[in-house]
C-alpha atoms as a PDB file:
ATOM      1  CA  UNK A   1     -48.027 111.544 122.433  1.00  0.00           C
ATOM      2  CA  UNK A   2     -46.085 113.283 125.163  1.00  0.00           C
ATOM      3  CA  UNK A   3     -45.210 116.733 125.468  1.00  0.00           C
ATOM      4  CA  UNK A   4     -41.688 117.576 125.885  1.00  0.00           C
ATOM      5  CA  UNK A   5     -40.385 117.587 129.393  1.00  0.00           C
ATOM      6  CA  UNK A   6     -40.128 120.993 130.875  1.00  0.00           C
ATOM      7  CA  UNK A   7     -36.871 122.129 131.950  1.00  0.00           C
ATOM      8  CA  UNK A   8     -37.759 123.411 135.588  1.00  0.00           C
ATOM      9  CA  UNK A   9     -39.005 119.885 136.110  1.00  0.00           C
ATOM     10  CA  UNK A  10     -35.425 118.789 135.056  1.00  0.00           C
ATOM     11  CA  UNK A  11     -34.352 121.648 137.559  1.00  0.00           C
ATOM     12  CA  UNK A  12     -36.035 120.026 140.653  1.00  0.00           C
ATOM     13  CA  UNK A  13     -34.931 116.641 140.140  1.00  0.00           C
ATOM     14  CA  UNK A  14     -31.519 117.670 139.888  1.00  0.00           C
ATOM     15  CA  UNK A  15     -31.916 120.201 143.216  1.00  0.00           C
ATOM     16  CA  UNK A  16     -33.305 117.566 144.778  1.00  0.00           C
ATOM     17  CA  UNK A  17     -30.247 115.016 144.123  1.00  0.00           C
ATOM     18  CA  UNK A  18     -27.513 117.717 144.713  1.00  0.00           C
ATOM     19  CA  UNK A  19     -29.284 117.742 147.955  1.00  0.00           C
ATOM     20  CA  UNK A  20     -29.467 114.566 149.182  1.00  0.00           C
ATOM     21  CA  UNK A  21     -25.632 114.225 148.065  1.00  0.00           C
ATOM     22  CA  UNK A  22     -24.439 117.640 149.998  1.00  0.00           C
ATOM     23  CA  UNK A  23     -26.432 116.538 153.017  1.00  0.00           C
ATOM     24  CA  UNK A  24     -26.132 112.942 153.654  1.00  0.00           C
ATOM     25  CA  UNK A  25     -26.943 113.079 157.643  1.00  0.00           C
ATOM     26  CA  UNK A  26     -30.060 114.356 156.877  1.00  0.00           C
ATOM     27  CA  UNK A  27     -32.676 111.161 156.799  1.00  0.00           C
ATOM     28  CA  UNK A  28     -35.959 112.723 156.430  1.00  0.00           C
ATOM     29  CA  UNK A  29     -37.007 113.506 153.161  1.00  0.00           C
ATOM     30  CA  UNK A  30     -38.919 116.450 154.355  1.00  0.00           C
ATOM     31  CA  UNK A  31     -35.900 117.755 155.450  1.00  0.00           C
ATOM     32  CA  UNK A  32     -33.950 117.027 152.082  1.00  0.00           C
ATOM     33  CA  UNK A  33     -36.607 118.815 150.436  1.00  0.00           C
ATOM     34  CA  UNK A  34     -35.908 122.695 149.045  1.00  0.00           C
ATOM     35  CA  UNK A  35     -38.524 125.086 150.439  1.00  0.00           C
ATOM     36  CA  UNK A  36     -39.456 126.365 147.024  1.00  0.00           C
ATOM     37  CA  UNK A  37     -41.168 122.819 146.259  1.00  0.00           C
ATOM     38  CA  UNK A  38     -44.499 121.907 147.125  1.00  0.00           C
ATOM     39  CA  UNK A  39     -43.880 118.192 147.942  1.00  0.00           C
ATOM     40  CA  UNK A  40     -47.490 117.495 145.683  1.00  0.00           C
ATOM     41  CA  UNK A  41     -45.188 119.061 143.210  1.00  0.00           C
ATOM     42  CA  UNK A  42     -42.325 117.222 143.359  1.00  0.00           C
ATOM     43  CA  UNK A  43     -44.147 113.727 143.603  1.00  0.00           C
ATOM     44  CA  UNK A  44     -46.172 115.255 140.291  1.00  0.00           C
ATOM     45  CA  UNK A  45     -42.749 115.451 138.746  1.00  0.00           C
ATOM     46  CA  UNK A  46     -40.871 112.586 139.661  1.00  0.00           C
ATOM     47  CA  UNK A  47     -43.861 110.072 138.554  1.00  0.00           C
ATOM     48  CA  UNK A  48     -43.731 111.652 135.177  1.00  0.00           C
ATOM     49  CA  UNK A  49     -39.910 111.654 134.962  1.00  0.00           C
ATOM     50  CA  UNK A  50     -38.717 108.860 136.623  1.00  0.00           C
ATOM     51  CA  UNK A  51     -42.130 106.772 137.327  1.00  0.00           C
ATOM     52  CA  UNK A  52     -40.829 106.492 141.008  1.00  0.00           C
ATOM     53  CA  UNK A  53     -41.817 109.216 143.770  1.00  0.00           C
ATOM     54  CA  UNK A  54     -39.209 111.244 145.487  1.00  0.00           C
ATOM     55  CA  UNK A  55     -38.714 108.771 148.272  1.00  0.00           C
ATOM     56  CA  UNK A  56     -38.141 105.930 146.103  1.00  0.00           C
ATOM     57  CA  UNK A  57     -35.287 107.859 143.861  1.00  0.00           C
ATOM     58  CA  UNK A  58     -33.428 109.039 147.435  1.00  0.00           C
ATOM     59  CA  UNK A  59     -33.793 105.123 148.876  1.00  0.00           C
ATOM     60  CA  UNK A  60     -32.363 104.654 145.159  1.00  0.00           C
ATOM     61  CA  UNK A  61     -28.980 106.633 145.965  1.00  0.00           C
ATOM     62  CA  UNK A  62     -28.753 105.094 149.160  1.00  0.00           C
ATOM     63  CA  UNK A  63     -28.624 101.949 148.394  1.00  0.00           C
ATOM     64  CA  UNK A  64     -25.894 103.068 145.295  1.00  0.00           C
ATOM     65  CA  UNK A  65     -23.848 104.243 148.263  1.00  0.00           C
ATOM     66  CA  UNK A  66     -24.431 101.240 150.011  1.00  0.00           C
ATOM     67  CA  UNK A  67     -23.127  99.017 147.367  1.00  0.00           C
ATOM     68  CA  UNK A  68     -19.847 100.941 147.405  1.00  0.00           C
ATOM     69  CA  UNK A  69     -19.356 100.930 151.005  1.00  0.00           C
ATOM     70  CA  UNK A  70     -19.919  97.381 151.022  1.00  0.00           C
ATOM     71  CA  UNK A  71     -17.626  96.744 148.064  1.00  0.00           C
ATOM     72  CA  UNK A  72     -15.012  98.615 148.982  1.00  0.00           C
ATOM     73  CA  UNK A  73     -14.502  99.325 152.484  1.00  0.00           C
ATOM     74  CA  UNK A  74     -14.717  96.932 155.807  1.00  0.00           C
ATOM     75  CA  UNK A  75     -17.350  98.878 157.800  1.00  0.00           C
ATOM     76  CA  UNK A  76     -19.759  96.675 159.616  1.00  0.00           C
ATOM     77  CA  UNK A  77     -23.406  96.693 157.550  1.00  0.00           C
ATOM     78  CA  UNK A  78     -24.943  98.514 160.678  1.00  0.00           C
ATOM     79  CA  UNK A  79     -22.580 102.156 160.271  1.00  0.00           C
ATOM     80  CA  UNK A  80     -22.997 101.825 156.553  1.00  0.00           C
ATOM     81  CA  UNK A  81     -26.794 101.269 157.167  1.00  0.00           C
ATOM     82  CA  UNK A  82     -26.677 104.388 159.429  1.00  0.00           C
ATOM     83  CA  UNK A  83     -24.085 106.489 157.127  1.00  0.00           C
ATOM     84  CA  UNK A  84     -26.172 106.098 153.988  1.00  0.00           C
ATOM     85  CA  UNK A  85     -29.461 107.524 156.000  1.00  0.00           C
ATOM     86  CA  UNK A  86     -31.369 104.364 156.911  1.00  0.00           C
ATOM     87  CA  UNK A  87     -32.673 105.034 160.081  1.00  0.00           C
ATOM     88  CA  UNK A  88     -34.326 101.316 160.513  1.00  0.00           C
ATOM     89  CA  UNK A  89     -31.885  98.308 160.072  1.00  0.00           C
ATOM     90  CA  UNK A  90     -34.933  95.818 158.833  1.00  0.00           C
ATOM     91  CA  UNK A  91     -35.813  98.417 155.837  1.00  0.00           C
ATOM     92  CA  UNK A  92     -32.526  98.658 154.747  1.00  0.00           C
ATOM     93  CA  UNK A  93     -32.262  95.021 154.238  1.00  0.00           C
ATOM     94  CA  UNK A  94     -35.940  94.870 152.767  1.00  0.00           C
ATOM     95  CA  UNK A  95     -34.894  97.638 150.244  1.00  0.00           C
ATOM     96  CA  UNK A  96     -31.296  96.067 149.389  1.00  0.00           C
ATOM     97  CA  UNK A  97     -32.357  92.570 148.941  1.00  0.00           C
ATOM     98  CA  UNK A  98     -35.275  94.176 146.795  1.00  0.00           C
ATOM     99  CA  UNK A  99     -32.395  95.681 144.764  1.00  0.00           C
ATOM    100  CA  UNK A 100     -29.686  93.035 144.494  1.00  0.00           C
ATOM    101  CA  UNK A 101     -31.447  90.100 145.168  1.00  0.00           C
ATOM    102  CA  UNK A 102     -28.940  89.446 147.695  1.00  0.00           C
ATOM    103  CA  UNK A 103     -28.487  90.227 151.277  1.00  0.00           C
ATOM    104  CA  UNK A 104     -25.736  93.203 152.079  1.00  0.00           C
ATOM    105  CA  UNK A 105     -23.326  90.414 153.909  1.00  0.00           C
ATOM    106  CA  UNK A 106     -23.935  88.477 150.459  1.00  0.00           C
ATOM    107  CA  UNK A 107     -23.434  91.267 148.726  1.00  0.00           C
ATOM    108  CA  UNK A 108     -20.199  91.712 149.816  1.00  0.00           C
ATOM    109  CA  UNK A 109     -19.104  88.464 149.865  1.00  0.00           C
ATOM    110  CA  UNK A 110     -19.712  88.098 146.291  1.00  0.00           C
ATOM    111  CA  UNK A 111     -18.167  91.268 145.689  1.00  0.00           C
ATOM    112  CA  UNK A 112     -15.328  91.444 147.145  1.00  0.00           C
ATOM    113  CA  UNK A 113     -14.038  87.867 146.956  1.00  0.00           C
ATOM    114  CA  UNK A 114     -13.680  87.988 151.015  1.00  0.00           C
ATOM    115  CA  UNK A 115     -15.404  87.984 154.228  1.00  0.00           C
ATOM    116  CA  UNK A 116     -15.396  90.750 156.616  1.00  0.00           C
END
């Protein structure tokens, strides 16, 4: 049976987030990353939390943002690839069609009952 989740590890998941959302241009995890954290740490605690590493949850919230910018403004796929932190085009796809099942021009298609 499985201990109770400690709070601090609660604590750097959330820092963690509120980063990535206050500091969108940066692209680099490393970067994203408060000082205070060991990354062996943080991996430690986002496997046990969220059974994804810290990479995988910030792609996560990228692609989120993504979706929206896709769905609801008429910015070409490459500046919302760029704007959400994607610094390669051909990962960005990978990762949204891994996501959606659908390409971002499909995406949007299908979401916003136009083309752009």
């Amino acid at each position: 049976m499985k201990s109770k989740p400690a709070r601090g590890d609660f604590c750097v998941i959330e820092a963690l987030f509120n980063r990535t959302k206050k500091l969108p241009e940066h692209r680099r995890f490393s970067v994203c990353v408060p000082a205070a954290f060991p990354l062996s740490y943080l991996c430690r605690v986002f496997k046990k939390h969220l059974n994804k590493t810290p990479t995988e949850f910030i792609n996560d919230i990228r692609i989120a943002n993504a979706k929206l910018a896709l769905e609801y403004t008429n910015r070409s796929i490459l500046q919302i690839c760029e704007e959400v932190g994607f610094d390669n085009t051909s990962h960005f796809y990978h990762l949204f069609k891994k996501d959606t099942g659908l390409s971002p021009k499909a995406f949007r298609e299908l979401s916003s009952g136009s083309q752009y």
